[in-house]
C-alpha atoms as a PDB file:
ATOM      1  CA  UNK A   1      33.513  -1.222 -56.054  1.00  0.00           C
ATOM      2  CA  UNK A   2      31.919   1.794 -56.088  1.00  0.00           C
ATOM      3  CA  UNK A   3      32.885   4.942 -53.749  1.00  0.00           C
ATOM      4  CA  UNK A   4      30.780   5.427 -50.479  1.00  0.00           C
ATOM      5  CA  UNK A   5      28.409   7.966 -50.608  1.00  0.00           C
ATOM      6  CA  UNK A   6      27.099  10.617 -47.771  1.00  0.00           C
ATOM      7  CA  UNK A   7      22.941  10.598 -47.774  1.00  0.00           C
ATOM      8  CA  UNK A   8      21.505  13.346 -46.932  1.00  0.00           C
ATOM      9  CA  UNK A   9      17.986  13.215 -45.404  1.00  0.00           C
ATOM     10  CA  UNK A  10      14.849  14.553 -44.171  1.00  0.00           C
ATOM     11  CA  UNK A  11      12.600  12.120 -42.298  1.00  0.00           C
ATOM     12  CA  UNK A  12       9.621  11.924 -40.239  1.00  0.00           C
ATOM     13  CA  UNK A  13       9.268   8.682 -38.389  1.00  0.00           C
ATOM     14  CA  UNK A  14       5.764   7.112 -37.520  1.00  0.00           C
ATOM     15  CA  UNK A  15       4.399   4.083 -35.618  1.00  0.00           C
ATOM     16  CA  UNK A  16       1.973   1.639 -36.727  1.00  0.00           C
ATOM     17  CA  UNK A  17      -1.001   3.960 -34.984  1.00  0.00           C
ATOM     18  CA  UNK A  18       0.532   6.836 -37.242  1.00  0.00           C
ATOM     19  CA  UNK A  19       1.946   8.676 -33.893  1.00  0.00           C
ATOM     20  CA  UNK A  20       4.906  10.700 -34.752  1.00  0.00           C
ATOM     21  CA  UNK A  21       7.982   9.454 -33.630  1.00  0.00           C
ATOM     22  CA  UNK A  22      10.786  12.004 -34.620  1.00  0.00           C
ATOM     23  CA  UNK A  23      11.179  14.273 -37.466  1.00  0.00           C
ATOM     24  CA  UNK A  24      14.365  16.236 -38.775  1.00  0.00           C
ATOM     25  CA  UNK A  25      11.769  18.415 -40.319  1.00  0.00           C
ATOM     26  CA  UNK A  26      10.733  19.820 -36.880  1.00  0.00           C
ATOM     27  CA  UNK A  27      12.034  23.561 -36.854  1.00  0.00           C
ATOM     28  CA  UNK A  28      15.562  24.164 -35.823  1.00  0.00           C
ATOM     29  CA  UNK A  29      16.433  20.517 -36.411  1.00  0.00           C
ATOM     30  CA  UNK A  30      19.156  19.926 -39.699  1.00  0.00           C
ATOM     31  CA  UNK A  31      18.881  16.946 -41.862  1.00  0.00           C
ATOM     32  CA  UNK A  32      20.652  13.712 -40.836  1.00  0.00           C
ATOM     33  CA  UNK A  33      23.721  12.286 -42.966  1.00  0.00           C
ATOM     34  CA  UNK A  34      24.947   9.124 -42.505  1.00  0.00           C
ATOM     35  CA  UNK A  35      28.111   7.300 -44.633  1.00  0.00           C
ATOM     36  CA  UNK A  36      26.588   4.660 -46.361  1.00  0.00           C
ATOM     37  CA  UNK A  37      27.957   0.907 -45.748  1.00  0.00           C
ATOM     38  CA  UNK A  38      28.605   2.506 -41.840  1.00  0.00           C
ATOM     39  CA  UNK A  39      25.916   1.201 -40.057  1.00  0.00           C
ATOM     40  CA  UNK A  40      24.613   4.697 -39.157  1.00  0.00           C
ATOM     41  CA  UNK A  41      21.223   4.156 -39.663  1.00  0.00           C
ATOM     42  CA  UNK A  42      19.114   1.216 -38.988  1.00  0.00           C
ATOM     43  CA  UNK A  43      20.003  -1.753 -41.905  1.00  0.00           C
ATOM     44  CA  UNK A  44      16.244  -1.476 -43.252  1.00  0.00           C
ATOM     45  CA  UNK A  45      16.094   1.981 -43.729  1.00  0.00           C
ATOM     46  CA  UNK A  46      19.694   1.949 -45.424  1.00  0.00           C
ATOM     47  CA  UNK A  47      18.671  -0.720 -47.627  1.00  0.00           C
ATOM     48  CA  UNK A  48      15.482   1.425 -48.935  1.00  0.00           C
ATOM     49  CA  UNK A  49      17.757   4.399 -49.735  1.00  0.00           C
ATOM     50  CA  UNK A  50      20.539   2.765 -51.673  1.00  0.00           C
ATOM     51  CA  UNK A  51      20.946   4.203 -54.917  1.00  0.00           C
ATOM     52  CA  UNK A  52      18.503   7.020 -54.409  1.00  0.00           C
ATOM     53  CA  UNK A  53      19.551  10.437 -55.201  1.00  0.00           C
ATOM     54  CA  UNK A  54      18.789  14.045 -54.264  1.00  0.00           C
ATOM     55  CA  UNK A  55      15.009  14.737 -54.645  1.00  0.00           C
ATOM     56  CA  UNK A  56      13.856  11.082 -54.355  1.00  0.00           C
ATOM     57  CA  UNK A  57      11.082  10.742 -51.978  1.00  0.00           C
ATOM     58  CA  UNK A  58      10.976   7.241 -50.339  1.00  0.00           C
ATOM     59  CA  UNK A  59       8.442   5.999 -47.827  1.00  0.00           C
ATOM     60  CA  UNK A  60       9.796   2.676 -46.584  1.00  0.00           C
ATOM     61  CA  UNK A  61       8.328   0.254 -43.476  1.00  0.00           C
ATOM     62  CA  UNK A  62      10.818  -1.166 -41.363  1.00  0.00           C
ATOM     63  CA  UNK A  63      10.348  -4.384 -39.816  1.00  0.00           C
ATOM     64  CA  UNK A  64      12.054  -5.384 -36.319  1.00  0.00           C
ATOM     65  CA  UNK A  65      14.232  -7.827 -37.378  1.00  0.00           C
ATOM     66  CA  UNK A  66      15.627  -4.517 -39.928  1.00  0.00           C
ATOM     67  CA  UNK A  67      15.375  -1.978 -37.290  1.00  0.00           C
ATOM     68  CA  UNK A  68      15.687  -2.154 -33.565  1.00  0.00           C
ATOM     69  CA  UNK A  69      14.886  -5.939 -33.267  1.00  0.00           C
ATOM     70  CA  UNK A  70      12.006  -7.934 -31.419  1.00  0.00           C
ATOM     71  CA  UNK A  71      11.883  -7.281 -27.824  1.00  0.00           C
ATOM     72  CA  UNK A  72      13.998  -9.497 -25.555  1.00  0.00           C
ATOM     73  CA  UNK A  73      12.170 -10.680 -22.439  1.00  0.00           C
ATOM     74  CA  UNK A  74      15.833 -11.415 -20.891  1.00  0.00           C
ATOM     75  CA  UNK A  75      16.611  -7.437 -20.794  1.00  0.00           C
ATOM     76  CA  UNK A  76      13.547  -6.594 -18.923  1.00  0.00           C
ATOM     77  CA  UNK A  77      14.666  -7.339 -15.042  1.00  0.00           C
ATOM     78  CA  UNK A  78      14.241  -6.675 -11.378  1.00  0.00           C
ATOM     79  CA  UNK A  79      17.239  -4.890 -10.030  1.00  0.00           C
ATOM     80  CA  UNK A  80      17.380  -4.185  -6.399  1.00  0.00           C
ATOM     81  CA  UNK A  81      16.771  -0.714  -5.420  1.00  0.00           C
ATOM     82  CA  UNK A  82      19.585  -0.029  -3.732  1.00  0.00           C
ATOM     83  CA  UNK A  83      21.772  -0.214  -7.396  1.00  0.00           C
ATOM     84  CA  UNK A  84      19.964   3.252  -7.853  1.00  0.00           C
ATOM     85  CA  UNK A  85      22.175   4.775  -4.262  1.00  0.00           C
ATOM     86  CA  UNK A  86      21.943   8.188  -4.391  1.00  0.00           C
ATOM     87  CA  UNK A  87      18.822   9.079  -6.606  1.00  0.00           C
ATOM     88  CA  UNK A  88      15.728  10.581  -4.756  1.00  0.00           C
ATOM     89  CA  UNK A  89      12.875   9.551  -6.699  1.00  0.00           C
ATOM     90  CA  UNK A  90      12.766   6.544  -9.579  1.00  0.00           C
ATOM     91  CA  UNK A  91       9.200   6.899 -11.704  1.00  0.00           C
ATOM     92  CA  UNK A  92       8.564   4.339 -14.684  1.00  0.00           C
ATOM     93  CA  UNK A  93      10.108   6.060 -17.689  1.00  0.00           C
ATOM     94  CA  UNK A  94      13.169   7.399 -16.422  1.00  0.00           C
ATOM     95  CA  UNK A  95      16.579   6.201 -18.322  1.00  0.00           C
ATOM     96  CA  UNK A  96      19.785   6.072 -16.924  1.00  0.00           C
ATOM     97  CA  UNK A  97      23.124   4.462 -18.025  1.00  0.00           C
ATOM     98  CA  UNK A  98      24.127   1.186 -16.414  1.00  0.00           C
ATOM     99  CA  UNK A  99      27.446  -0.564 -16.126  1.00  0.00           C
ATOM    100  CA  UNK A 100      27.751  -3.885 -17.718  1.00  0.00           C
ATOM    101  CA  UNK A 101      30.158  -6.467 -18.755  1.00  0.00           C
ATOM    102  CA  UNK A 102      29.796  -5.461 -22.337  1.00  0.00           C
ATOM    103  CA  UNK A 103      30.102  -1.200 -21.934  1.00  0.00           C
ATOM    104  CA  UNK A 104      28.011   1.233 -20.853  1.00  0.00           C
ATOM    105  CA  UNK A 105      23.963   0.383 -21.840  1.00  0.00           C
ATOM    106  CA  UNK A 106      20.992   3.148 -21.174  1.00  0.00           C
ATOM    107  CA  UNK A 107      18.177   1.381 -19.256  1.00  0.00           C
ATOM    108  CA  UNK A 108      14.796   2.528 -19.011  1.00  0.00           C
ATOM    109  CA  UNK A 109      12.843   1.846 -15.891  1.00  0.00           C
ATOM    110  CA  UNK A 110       9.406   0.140 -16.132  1.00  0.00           C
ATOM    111  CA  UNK A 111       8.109  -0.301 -12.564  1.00  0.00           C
ATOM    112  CA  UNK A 112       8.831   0.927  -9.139  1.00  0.00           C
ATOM    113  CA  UNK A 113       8.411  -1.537  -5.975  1.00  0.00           C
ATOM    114  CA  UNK A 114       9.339  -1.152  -2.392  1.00  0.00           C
ATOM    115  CA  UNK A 115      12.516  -3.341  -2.487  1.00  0.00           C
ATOM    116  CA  UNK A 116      13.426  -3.600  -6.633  1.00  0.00           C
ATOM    117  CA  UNK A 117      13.018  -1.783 -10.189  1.00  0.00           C
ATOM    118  CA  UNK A 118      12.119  -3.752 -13.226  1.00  0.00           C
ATOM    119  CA  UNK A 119      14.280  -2.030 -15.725  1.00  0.00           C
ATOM    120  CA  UNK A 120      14.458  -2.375 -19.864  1.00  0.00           C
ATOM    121  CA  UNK A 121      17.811  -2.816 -21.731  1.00  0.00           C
ATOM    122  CA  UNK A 122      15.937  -3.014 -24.520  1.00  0.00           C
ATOM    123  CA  UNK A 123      16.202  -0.233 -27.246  1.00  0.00           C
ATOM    124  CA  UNK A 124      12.432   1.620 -26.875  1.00  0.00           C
ATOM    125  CA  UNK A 125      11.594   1.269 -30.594  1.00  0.00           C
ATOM    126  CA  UNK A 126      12.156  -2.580 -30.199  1.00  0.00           C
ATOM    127  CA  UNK A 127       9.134  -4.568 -31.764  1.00  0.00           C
ATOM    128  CA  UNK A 128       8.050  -1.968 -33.399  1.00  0.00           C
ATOM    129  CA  UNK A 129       7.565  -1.811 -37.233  1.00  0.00           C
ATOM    130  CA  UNK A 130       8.551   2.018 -37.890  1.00  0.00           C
ATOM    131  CA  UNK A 131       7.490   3.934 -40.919  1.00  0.00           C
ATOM    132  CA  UNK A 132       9.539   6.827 -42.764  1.00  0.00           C
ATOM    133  CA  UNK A 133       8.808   9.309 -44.751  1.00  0.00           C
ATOM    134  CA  UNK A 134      12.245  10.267 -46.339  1.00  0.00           C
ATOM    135  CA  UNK A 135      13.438  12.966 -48.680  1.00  0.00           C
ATOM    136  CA  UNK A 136      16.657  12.696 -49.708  1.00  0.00           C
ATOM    137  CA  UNK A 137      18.597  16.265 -49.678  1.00  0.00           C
ATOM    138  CA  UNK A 138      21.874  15.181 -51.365  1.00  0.00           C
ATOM    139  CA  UNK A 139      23.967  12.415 -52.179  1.00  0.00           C
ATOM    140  CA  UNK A 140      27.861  12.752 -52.696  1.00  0.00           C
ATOM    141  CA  UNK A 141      31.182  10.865 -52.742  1.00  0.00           C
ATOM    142  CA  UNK A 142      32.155  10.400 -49.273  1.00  0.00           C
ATOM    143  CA  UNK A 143      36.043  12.073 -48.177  1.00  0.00           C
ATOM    144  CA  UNK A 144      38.495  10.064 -47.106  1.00  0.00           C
ATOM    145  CA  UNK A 145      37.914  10.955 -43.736  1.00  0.00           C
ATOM    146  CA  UNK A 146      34.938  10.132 -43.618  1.00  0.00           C
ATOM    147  CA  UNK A 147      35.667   6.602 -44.412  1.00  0.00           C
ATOM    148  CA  UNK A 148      38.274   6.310 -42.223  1.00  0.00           C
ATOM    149  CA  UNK A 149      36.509   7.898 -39.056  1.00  0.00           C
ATOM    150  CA  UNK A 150      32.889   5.746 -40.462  1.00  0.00           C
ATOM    151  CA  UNK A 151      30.375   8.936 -39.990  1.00  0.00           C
ATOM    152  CA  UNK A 152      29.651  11.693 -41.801  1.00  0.00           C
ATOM    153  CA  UNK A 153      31.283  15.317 -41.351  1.00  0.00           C
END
Protein backbone atom coordinates (compact mmCIF):
# COMPACT_ATOMS: atom_id res chain seq x y z
CA UNK A 1 0.00 0.00 0.00
CA UNK A 2 1.25 3.05 -0.87
CA UNK A 3 2.68 5.79 1.74
CA UNK A 4 0.22 8.64 2.83
CA UNK A 5 0.79 11.73 1.34
CA UNK A 6 0.45 15.55 2.79
CA UNK A 7 -1.71 17.81 0.04
CA UNK A 8 -1.02 20.94 -0.09
CA UNK A 9 -3.72 23.40 -1.28
CA UNK A 10 -5.07 26.59 -2.33
CA UNK A 11 -8.86 26.82 -2.58
CA UNK A 12 -11.60 29.16 -3.02
CA UNK A 13 -14.95 27.75 -2.10
CA UNK A 14 -18.28 28.88 -3.87
CA UNK A 15 -22.03 28.20 -3.56
CA UNK A 16 -24.38 27.28 -6.16
CA UNK A 17 -25.24 31.32 -6.65
CA UNK A 18 -21.31 31.65 -7.13
CA UNK A 19 -21.07 33.60 -3.57
CA UNK A 20 -17.72 33.11 -2.11
CA UNK A 21 -17.56 30.98 0.67
CA UNK A 22 -13.86 30.90 1.96
CA UNK A 23 -10.63 31.17 0.24
CA UNK A 24 -6.97 30.32 1.50
CA UNK A 25 -6.03 32.68 -1.21
CA UNK A 26 -7.39 35.70 0.77
CA UNK A 27 -4.18 37.72 1.91
CA UNK A 28 -2.49 36.66 5.05
CA UNK A 29 -4.21 33.29 4.93
CA UNK A 30 -1.50 30.01 4.23
CA UNK A 31 -2.55 27.09 2.22
CA UNK A 32 -4.37 24.20 3.94
CA UNK A 33 -2.65 20.60 4.27
CA UNK A 34 -4.41 17.82 5.20
CA UNK A 35 -2.92 13.88 5.57
CA UNK A 36 -4.60 12.07 3.09
CA UNK A 37 -6.77 8.84 4.19
CA UNK A 38 -7.37 11.27 7.65
CA UNK A 39 -10.58 12.53 7.12
CA UNK A 40 -9.34 16.16 7.18
CA UNK A 41 -11.19 17.40 4.52
CA UNK A 42 -14.64 16.69 3.43
CA UNK A 43 -14.68 12.83 1.63
CA UNK A 44 -15.74 14.53 -1.84
CA UNK A 45 -13.21 16.93 -2.05
CA UNK A 46 -10.50 14.25 -0.95
CA UNK A 47 -11.70 11.95 -3.46
CA UNK A 48 -11.21 14.71 -6.39
CA UNK A 49 -7.59 15.31 -5.28
CA UNK A 50 -6.26 11.80 -5.01
CA UNK A 51 -3.39 11.28 -7.07
CA UNK A 52 -3.00 14.88 -8.10
CA UNK A 53 0.28 16.47 -7.77
CA UNK A 54 1.86 19.90 -7.32
CA UNK A 55 0.58 22.31 -10.05
CA UNK A 56 -2.66 20.40 -10.85
CA UNK A 57 -5.56 22.64 -10.92
CA UNK A 58 -8.85 20.83 -10.01
CA UNK A 59 -12.31 22.34 -9.89
CA UNK A 60 -14.51 19.70 -8.30
CA UNK A 61 -18.53 20.02 -7.11
CA UNK A 62 -19.31 18.50 -3.98
CA UNK A 63 -22.55 17.05 -3.36
CA UNK A 64 -24.16 16.83 0.31
CA UNK A 65 -24.15 13.43 0.79
CA UNK A 66 -19.85 14.02 0.03
CA UNK A 67 -19.62 17.10 2.01
CA UNK A 68 -21.52 18.34 4.99
CA UNK A 69 -24.66 16.15 4.43
CA UNK A 70 -28.47 17.03 3.77
CA UNK A 71 -29.95 19.06 6.42
CA UNK A 72 -31.55 17.23 9.36
CA UNK A 73 -34.91 18.65 10.41
CA UNK A 74 -34.32 16.75 13.93
CA UNK A 75 -31.26 19.27 14.79
CA UNK A 76 -33.24 22.33 14.23
CA UNK A 77 -35.19 22.78 17.82
CA UNK A 78 -36.86 25.01 20.32
CA UNK A 79 -34.79 25.23 23.44
CA UNK A 80 -36.12 27.17 26.29
CA UNK A 81 -34.58 30.44 26.87
CA UNK A 82 -33.54 30.10 30.03
CA UNK A 83 -30.63 27.26 28.72
CA UNK A 84 -28.97 30.58 27.43
CA UNK A 85 -28.65 31.97 31.68
CA UNK A 86 -26.38 34.53 31.67
CA UNK A 87 -26.24 35.97 28.01
CA UNK A 88 -27.77 39.52 27.46
CA UNK A 89 -28.94 39.52 24.05
CA UNK A 90 -29.55 36.20 21.62
CA UNK A 91 -30.05 37.52 17.70
CA UNK A 92 -30.57 34.77 14.87
CA UNK A 93 -27.04 33.94 13.76
CA UNK A 94 -25.21 33.77 16.82
CA UNK A 95 -23.28 30.25 17.57
CA UNK A 96 -22.43 28.99 20.72
CA UNK A 97 -21.23 25.54 21.99
CA UNK A 98 -23.78 23.27 23.63
CA UNK A 99 -23.41 20.30 25.91
CA UNK A 100 -24.69 17.05 24.69
CA UNK A 101 -24.66 13.43 25.32
CA UNK A 102 -22.31 12.88 22.48
CA UNK A 103 -19.46 15.99 23.28
CA UNK A 104 -19.44 19.35 22.87
CA UNK A 105 -21.60 20.53 19.40
CA UNK A 106 -21.60 24.44 18.13
CA UNK A 107 -25.25 25.48 17.59
CA UNK A 108 -26.34 28.26 15.62
CA UNK A 109 -29.43 30.12 16.62
CA UNK A 110 -32.25 30.65 14.05
CA UNK A 111 -35.07 32.51 15.83
CA UNK A 112 -35.64 34.43 18.96
CA UNK A 113 -39.17 34.17 20.88
CA UNK A 114 -40.29 35.43 24.20
CA UNK A 115 -40.09 32.06 26.07
CA UNK A 116 -37.65 29.66 23.55
CA UNK A 117 -34.77 29.74 20.75
CA UNK A 118 -35.00 27.54 17.75
CA UNK A 119 -31.42 26.58 17.42
CA UNK A 120 -29.41 24.52 14.42
CA UNK A 121 -27.01 21.60 15.20
CA UNK A 122 -26.67 21.32 11.87
CA UNK A 123 -23.22 22.08 10.20
CA UNK A 124 -24.10 25.64 8.11
CA UNK A 125 -22.84 24.30 4.75
CA UNK A 126 -25.38 21.35 5.15
CA UNK A 127 -27.48 20.90 1.85
CA UNK A 128 -25.42 22.71 0.09
CA UNK A 129 -23.57 21.51 -3.08
CA UNK A 130 -20.12 23.49 -2.66
CA UNK A 131 -17.79 24.21 -5.49
CA UNK A 132 -13.80 24.44 -5.32
CA UNK A 133 -11.46 25.83 -7.12
CA UNK A 134 -8.21 23.99 -5.97
CA UNK A 135 -4.54 24.34 -6.75
CA UNK A 136 -2.52 21.97 -5.41
CA UNK A 137 0.89 23.52 -3.86
CA UNK A 138 2.72 20.25 -3.03
CA UNK A 139 2.34 16.75 -2.45
CA UNK A 140 4.85 14.66 -0.25
CA UNK A 141 5.31 11.45 1.78
CA UNK A 142 3.69 12.02 4.98
CA UNK A 143 6.27 11.57 8.49
CA UNK A 144 5.62 9.21 10.77
CA UNK A 145 4.17 11.57 12.97
CA UNK A 146 2.01 12.64 11.03
CA UNK A 147 0.40 9.34 10.67
CA UNK A 148 0.41 8.61 14.01
CA UNK A 149 -1.06 12.04 15.33
CA UNK A 150 -3.67 11.87 11.74
CA UNK A 151 -3.04 15.76 10.65
CA UNK A 152 -0.60 17.42 9.01
CA UNK A 153 2.48 19.35 10.68
Amino acid sequence: MAQPRVVTIHYTLTNDQGEQLDSSRVEGREPLSYLEGAQNIIGGLESALNEKNAGDQVKVSVEPAEGYGEVNEELIQPVPRSAFEGVDTIEPGMQFQAQTPGGPQVVRVVEVGDETVTIDANHPLAGETLHFDVEVVEAREATDEEQEHGHAH
